[in-house]
Structures are given as C-alpha cells and as structure tokens.
Protein backbone atom coordinates (compact mmCIF):
# COMPACT_ATOMS: atom_id res chain seq x y z
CA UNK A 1 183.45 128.71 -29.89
CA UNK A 2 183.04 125.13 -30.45
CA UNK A 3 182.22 124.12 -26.98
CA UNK A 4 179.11 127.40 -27.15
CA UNK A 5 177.79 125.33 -30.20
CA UNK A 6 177.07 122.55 -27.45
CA UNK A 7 176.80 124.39 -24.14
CA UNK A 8 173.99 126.55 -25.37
CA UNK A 9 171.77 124.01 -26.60
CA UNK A 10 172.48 122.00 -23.30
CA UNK A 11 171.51 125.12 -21.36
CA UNK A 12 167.99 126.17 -23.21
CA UNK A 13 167.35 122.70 -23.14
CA UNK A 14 167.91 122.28 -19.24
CA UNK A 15 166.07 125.50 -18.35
CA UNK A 16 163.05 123.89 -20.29
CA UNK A 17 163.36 120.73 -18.33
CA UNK A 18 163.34 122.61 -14.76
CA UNK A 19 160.27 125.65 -16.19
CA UNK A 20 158.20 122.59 -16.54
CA UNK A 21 158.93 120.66 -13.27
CA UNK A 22 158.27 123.71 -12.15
CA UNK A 23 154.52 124.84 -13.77
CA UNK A 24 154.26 121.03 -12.83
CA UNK A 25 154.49 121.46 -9.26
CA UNK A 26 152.84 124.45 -8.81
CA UNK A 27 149.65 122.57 -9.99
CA UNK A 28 150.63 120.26 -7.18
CA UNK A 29 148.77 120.69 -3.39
CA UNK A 30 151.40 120.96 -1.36
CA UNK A 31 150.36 118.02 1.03
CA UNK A 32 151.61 117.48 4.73
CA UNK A 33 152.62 114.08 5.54
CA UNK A 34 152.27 113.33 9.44
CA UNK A 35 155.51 112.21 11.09
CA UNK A 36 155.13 108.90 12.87
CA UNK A 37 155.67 110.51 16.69
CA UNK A 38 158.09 109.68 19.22
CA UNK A 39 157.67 106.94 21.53
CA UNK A 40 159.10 105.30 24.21
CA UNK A 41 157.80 102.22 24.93
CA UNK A 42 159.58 100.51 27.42
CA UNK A 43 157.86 101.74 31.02
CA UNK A 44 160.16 102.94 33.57
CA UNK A 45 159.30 100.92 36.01
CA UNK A 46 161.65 102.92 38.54
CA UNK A 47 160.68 106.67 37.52
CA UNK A 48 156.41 105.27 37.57
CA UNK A 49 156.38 102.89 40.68
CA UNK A 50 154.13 104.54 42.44
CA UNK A 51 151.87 104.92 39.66
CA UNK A 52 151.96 101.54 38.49
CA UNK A 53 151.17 99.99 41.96
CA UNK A 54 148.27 102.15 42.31
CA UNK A 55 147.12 101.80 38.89
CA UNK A 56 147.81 97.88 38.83
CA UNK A 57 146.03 97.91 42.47
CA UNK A 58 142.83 99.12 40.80
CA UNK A 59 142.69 97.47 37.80
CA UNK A 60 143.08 94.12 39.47
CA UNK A 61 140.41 94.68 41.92
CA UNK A 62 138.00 95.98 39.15
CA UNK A 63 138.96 92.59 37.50
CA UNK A 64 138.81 89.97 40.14
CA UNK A 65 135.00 91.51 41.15
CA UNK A 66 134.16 90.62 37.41
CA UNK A 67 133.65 94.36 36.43
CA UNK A 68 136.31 94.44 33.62
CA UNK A 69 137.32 92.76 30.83
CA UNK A 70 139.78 94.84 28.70
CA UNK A 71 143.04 96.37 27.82
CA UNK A 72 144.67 99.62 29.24
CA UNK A 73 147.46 101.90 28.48
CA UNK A 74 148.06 105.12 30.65
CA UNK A 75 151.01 107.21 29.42
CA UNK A 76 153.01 110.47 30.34
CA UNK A 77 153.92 112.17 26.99
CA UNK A 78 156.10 110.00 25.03
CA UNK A 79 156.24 107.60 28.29
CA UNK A 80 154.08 104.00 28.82
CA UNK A 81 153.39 104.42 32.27
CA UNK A 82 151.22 101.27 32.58
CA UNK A 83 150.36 98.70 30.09
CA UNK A 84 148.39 95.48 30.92
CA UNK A 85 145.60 92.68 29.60
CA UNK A 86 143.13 91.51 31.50
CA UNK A 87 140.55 88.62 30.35
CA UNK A 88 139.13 87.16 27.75
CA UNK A 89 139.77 88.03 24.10
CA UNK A 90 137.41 85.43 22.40
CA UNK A 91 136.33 83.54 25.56
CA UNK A 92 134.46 80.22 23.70
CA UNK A 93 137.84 79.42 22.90
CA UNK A 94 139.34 80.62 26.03
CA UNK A 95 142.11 83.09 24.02
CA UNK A 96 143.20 85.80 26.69
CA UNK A 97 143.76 89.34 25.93
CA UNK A 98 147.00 90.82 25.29
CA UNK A 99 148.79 93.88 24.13
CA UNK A 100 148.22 93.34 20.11
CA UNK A 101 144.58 92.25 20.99
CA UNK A 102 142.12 94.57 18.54
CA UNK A 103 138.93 96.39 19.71
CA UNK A 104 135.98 97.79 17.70
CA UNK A 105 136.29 101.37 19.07
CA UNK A 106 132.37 102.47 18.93
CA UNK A 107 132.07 105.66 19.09
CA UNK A 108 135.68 106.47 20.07
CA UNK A 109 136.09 106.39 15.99
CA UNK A 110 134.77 109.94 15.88
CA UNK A 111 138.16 110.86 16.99
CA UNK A 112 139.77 109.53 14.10
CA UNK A 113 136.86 110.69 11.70
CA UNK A 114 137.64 114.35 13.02
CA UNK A 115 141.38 113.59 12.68
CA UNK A 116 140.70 112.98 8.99
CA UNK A 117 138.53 115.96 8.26
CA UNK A 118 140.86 118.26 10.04
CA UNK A 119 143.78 116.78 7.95
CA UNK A 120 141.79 117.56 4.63
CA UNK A 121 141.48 121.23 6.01
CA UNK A 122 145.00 121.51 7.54
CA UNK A 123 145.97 120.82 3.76
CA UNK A 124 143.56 122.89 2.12
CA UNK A 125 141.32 120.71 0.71
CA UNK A 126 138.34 121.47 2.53
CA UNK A 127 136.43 124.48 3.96
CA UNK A 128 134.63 123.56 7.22
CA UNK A 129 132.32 126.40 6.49
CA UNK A 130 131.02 124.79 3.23
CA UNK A 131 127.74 123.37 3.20
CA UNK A 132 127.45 119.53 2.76
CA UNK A 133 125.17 120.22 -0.23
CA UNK A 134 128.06 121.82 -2.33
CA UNK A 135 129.74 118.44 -1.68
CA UNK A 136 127.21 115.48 -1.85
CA UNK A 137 125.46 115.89 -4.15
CA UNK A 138 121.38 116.45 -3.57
CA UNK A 139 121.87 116.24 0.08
CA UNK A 140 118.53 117.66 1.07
CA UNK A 141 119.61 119.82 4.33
CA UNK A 142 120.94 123.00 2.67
CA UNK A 143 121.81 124.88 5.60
CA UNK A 144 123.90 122.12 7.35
CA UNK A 145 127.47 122.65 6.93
CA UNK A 146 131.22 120.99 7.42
CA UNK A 147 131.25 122.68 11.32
CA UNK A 148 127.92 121.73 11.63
CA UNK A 149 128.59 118.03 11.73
CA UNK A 150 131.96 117.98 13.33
CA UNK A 151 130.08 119.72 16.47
CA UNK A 152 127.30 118.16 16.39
CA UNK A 153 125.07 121.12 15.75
CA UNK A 154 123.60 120.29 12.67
CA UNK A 155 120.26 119.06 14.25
CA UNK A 156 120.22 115.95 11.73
CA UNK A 157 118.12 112.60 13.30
CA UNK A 158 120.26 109.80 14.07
CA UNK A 159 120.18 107.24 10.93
CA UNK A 160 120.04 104.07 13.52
CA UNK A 161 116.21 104.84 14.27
CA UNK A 162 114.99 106.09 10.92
CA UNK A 163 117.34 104.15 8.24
CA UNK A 164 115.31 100.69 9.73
CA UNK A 165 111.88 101.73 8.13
CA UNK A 166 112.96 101.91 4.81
CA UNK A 167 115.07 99.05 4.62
CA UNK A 168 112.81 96.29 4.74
CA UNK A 169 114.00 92.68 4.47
CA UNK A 170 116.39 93.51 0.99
CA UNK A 171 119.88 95.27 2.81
CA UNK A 172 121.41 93.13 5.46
CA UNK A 173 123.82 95.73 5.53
CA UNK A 174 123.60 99.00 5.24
CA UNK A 175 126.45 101.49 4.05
CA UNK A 176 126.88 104.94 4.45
CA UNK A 177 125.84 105.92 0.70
CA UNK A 178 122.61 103.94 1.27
CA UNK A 179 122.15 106.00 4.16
CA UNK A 180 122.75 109.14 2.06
CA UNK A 181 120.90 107.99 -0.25
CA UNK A 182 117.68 107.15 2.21
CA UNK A 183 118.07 110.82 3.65
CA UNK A 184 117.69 112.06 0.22
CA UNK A 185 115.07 109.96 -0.85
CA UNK A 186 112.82 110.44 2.02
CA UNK A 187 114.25 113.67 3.73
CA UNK A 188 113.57 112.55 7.33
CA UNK A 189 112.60 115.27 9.49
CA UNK A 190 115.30 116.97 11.53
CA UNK A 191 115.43 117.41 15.02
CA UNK A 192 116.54 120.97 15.21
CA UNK A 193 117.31 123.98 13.06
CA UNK A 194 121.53 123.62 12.16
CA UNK A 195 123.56 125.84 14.64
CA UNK A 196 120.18 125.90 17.25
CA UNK A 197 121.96 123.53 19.78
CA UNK A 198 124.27 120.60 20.39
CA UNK A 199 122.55 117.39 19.26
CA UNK A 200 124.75 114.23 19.06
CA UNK A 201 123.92 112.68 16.48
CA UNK A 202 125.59 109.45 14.68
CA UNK A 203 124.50 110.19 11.02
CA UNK A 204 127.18 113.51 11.70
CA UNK A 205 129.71 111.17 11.69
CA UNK A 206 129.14 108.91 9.08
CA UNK A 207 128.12 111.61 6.28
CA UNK A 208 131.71 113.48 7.45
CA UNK A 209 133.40 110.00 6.42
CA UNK A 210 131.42 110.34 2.60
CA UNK A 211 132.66 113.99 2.62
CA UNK A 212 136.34 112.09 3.11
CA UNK A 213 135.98 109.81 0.76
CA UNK A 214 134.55 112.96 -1.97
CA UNK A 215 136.91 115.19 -1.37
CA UNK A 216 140.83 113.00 -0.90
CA UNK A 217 139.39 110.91 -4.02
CA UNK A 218 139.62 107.39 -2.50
CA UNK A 219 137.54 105.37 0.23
CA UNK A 220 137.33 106.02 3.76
CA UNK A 221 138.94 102.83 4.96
CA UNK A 222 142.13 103.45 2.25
CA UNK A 223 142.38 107.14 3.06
CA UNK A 224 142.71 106.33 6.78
CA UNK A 225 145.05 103.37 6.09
CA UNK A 226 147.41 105.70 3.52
CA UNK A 227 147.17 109.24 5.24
CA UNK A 228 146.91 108.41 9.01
CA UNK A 229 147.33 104.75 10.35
CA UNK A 230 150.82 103.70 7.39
CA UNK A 231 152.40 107.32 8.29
CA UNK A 232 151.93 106.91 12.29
CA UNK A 233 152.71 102.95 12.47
CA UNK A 234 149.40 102.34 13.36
CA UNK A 235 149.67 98.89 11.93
CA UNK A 236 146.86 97.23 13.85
CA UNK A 237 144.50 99.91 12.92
CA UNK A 238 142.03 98.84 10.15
CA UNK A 239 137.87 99.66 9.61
CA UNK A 240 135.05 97.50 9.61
CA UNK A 241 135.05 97.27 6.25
CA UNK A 242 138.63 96.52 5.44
CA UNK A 243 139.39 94.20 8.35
CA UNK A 244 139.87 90.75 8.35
CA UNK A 245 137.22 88.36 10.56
CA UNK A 246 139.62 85.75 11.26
CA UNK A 247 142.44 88.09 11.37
CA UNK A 248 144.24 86.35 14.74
CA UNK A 249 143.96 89.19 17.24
CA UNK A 250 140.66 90.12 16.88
CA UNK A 251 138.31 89.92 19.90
CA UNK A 252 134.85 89.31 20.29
CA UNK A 253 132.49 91.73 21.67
CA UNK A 254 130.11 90.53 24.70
CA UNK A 255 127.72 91.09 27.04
CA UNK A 256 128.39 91.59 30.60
CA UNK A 257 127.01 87.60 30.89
CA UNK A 258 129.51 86.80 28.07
CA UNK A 259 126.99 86.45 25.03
CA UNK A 260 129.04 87.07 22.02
CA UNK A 261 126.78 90.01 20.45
CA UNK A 262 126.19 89.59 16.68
CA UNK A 263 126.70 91.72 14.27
CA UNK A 264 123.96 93.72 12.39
CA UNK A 265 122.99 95.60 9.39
CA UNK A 266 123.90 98.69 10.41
CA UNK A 267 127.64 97.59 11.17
CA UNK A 268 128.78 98.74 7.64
CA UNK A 269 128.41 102.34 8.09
CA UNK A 270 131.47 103.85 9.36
CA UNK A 271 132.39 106.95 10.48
CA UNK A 272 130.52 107.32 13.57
CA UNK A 273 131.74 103.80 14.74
CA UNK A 274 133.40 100.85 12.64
CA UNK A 275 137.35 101.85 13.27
CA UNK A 276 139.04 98.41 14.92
CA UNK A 277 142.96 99.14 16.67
CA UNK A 278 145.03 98.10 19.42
CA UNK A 279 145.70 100.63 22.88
CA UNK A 280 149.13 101.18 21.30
CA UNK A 281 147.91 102.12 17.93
CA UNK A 282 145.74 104.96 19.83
CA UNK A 283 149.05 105.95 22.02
CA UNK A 284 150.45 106.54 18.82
CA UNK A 285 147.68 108.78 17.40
CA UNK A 286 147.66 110.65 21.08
CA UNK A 287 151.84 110.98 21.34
CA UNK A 288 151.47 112.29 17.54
CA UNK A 289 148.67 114.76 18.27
CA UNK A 290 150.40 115.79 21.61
CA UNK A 291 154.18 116.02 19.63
CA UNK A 292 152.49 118.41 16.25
CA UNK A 293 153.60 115.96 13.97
CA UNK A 294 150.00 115.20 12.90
CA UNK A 295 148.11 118.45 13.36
CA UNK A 296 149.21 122.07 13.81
CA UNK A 297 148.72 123.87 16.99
CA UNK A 298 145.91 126.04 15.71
CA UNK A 299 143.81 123.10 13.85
CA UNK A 300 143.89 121.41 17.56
CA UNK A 301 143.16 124.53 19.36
CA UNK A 302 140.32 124.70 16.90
CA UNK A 303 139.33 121.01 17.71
CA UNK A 304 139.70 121.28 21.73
CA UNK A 305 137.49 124.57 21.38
CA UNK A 306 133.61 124.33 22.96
CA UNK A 307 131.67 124.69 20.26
CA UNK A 308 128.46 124.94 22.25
CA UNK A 309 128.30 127.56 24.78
CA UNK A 310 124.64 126.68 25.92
CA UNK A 311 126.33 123.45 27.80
CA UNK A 312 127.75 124.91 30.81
CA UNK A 313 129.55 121.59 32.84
CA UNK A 314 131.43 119.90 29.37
CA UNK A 315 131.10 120.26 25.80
CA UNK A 316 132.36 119.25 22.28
CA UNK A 317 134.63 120.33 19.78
CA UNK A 318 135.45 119.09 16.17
CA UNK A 319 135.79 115.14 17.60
CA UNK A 320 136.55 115.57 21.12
CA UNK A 321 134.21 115.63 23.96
CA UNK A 322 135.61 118.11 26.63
CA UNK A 323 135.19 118.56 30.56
CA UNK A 324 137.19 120.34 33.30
CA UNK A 325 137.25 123.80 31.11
CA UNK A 326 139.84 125.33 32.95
CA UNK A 327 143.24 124.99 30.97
CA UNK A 328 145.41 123.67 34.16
CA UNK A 329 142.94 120.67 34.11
CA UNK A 330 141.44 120.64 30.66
CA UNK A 331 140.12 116.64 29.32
CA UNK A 332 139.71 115.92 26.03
CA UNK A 333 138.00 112.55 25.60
CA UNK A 334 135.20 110.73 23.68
CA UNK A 335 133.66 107.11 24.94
CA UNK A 336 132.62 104.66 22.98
CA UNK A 337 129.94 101.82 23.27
CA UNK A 338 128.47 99.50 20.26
CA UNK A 339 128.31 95.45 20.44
CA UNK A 340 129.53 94.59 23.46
CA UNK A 341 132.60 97.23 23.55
CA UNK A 342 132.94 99.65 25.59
CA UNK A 343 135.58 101.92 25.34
CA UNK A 344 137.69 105.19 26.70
CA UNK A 345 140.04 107.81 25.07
CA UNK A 346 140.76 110.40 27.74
CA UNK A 347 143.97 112.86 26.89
CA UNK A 348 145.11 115.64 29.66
CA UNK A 349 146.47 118.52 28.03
CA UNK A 350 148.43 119.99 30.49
CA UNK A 351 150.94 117.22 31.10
CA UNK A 352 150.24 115.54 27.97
CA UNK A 353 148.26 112.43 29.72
CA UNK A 354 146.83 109.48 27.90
CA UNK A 355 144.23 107.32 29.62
CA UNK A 356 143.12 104.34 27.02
CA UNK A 357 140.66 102.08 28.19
CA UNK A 358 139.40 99.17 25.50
CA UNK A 359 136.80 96.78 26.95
CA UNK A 360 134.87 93.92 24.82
CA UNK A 361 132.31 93.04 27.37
CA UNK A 362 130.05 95.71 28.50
CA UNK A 363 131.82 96.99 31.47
CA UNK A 364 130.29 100.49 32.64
CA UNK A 365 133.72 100.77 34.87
CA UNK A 366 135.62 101.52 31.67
CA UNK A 367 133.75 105.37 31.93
CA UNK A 368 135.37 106.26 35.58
CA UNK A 369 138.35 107.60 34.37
CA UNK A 370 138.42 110.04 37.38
CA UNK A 371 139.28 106.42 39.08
CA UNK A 372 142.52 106.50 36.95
CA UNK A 373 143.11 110.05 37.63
CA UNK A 374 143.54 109.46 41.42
CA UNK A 375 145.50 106.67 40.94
CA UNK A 376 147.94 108.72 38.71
CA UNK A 377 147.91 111.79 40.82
CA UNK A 378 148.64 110.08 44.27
CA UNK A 379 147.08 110.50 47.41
CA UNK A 380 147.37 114.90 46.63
CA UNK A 381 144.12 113.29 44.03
CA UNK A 382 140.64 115.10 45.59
CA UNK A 383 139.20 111.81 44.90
CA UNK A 384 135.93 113.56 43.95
CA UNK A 385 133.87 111.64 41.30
CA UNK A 386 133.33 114.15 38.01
CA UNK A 387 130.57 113.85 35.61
CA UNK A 388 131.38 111.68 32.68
CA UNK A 389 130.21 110.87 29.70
CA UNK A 390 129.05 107.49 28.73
CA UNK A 391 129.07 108.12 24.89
C-alpha cells in the first residue's frame, strides 16, 4: 500500500503530461519535410561514353564558333551523365566558369516559385482555388485566383511595362509589395477576363511569391532557403535579395558582345525571376522531384497537367512549360532569359532525363535542347528540330 501512495500520483501526473503533448500536437500542421534526394555524382564514364563524346562533341563546337558561354549538366535519374564549364564567368577579370559557378536563373525561377506554392498546398496550407483577394489584402482583381496565376490564366498585364509609369525618379528599386501596392492603387487594366486564355504574364509570378511569404509566415527568400534549398543541399541556391554581390562564384551577366548588363529597378521583384544557383543545385531539385521526396505523385501530376487546352502544339502547367504531349516522350521545361542570362531546365519524364543549360551571355543556342536530345539518344535520334520555347 505504501508504494500506491506514490505510484498513483506518478501515474495521474504522467497521463497529464502526455493529454497535453497531445492537445498540443494536434494544434500542430503536420508538415512534410522534403528528403534531400539521391545522387550519384561521379559520371560513369564507361556506362555514358557514347553520350559524353557526342554531347562533349557539340558543346565544344557550339563553343569554339563563339555561340556559348555557360555551364551544363545532363543526367539519367540519379546519374551525371555529363558535366562541364565553358567560358567566362566574370570575363573583365578573366575568371572562367566552373562547376560551383552561380547563374541568375530568369525566368527558370518560376519553377521553384511553383515548387513553393505546391509545397504550401501539399501541406495544407493553401487552397489553389482561393482567390488572391481572400489573401492580399485589397488586391483589386476579385475573380483571379491561386490556379489562375500558377497557369497563367489570370489575364493580369505584365508589371515590367506598367509598374515604370508610376514610379517616377523616387524607387530605384522596385519590390514586389510596391508592385502590389501600384496594382491596387491604380488597378491597371487587364488583358483578359481570368480563366479566358493562357497569357504569360510575369506579375503571376511575383504576386504567387507575396502569397508565399502571407501564408508560411516568413519572406520569400527565407522560406525558400529553410523549406526547399537547406532540406535538398541546395547550398549554392540563394535569391536576389538574399545573395551576396561579391559572393566569389558569382558570374556576370552579358551581352552576346560581352557588355556586362547592369542591373535595374525592377531586379528586386522576385518570383517571376531573381532565384541565383549552380547546375548541381537544380540536379538536385530535378533528382528530388523525379525520386517523390519533394512532392507527391499527384501534386506533380497536377503540375505536369495542360492547363490550357486552347494551345494545341505545348502548354503549361502549375510552373512547367510542356511539349511532346504524348507520355512516352512527354518534356517538362521552362527557359529563362533576363540580363544577359539565358537559361534551360528541360526534364524527360519517361526516363527521368535532366537537361540543364545555364548561360551568362546571351546565347540563343542554350534553347535547342532537341540538339541535346540527339546527342543523348544516338544516331536512332530523328534529328528533327521541335518547336521550343524561348521563355
């Protein structure tokens, strides 16, 4: 009976200790942390030597006729496959490329934008079907939703022709809540009705990265950093507004005549553009996409889905441009170009290809991926020259 006298207290007061750990996670999200993929890095040389020679064979001749300046990374799966720098980093003080070298991915970012959102949904945080004016507050456009943005349907003008007239001399740079703020000020007229049509639009893009930032609670550039880029060992992966200008590999962008190109006011918005990595960073995000560890099935599916059935030859999804509808050759891409980079995502689903191109001079040849294709596929290629996409 003497030991009851203790036991019992010990018990009512442990059962009161776990019923409120308990109630206290319940009030919890249960949030999904994505699993840094797996990776092989080291390229068979042996199992890809046919590959590489072609591969090497092209992008050697595409350098030495002064047509690309750039790095590249093909891969099979979890498989480098090819790997190589070739140019100029920051040519005034002749620093080459090489394979920790860091691009400004242009438009290429709306990959990692849509990543984001679809995260936020994946873990219940966010209803694509809400309308962006039950989560920024005022935004004028009441019909224009989540989906609407991601897809590029929501008919919105592109803030980089009608932001300029209001800013006058006073912002030297512009960021995305000014540009909010502009839209509500001055409600620019929009191009289409939402959900008419497929309009690409860059102000999609950059409101999605507010809706980020409202909804996870913290800034774009952290939640990327803390929820996608620290998880995946994306450690070269930063935004324009959280990266470091004399950070070492950094490159310049140029023009094709090697002019550095400046920087401008509208270089603080980000979203749309404004995400800076390495080709290995993005083999990470591809292997982790292609392994689940960063997305379900479904929320890809849901991403790699044409979302415009009026476009008949390619199309978009939440992110992802697409071509080559049928599922045995299937391409989900997006192309980038903004100051003097010009760059190339291309992943093919059905043998879990990734094609990254990252150029910082303003090299058209970066767009003919089907070049790469052949090269990859061996002389069995068709060689035929698809449509593409330049952004």
């Amino acid at each position: 009976m003497k030991s009851l006298k203790y036991i019992i207290p010990f018990l009512i007061f442990s059962s009161f200790i776990v019923d409120c750990n308990q109630t206290e996670g319940a009030d919890k999200p249960n949030f999904k942390t994505p699993e840094k993929p797996i990776v092989q890095s080291k390229i068979d040389s042996v199992k890809y030597r046919a590959e590489i020679f072609r591969l090497d064979t092209l992008f050697t001749k595409l350098y030495k006729a002064n047509v690309f300046n750039g790095n590249v990374l093909i891969a099979k799966g979890k498989d480098i496959i090819y790997q190589k720098s070739f140019g100029y980093g920051v040519k005034e003080s002749n620093k080459l490329l090489n394979d920790s070298s860091i691009f400004q991915l242009a438009s290429v970012s709306k990959v990692i934008t849509g990543v984001a959102t679809l995260l936020l949904y994946e873990q219940g945080r966010l209803n694509i079907d809400s309308k962006v004016s039950d989560i920024l507050t005022d935004f004028p456009y009441k019909n224009v939703t989540v989906k609407h943005l991601l897809s590029h349907r929501s008919g919105l003008p592109n803030y980089t022709y009608f932001c300029g007239e209001y800013l006058g001399d006073t912002v030297c740079r512009l960021s995305n809540q000014q540009m909010l703020d502009i839209m509500i000020k001055h409600q620019p007229k929009a191009y289409l009705n939402p959900g008419l049509r497929f309009n690409y639009s860059n102000t999609n893009y950059a409101l999605l990265a507010l809706i980020v930032e409202k909804i996870a609670k913290k800034s774009y550039s952290t939640f990327l950093k803390e929820d996608l880029f620290t998880p995946l060992g994306m450690t070269h992966s930063y935004t324009a507004l959280n990266i470091d200008s004399t950070k070492e590999h950094l490159t310049c962008g140029y023009t094709n005549k090697f002019c550095c190109v400046p920087n401008d006011r509208y270089d603080g918005v980000v979203g749309d553009k404004g995400v800076y990595t390495t080709t290995y960073d993005l083999f990470l995000l591809s292997t982790a996409l292609y392994q689940k560890r960063l997305l379900a099935q479904t929320t890809q599916q849901l991403a790699f889905t044409p979302h415009s059935k009026e476009i008949k030859t390619h199309n978009y999804g939440f992110g992802w441009r697409m071509k080559n509808m049928n599922d045995s050759t299937k391409e989900v891409f997006h192309n980038g170009w903004w100051h003097g980079y010009r760059t190339s995502f291309h992943r093919r689903l059905k043998d879990s290809l990734t094609v990254i191109v990252l150029s910082n001079r303003l090299n058209s040849s970066v767009y003919a991926t089907w070049r790469i294709y052949a090269a990859i596929d061996g002389p069995q290629a068709s060689g035929i020259k698809p449509e593409t996409e330049e952004e």
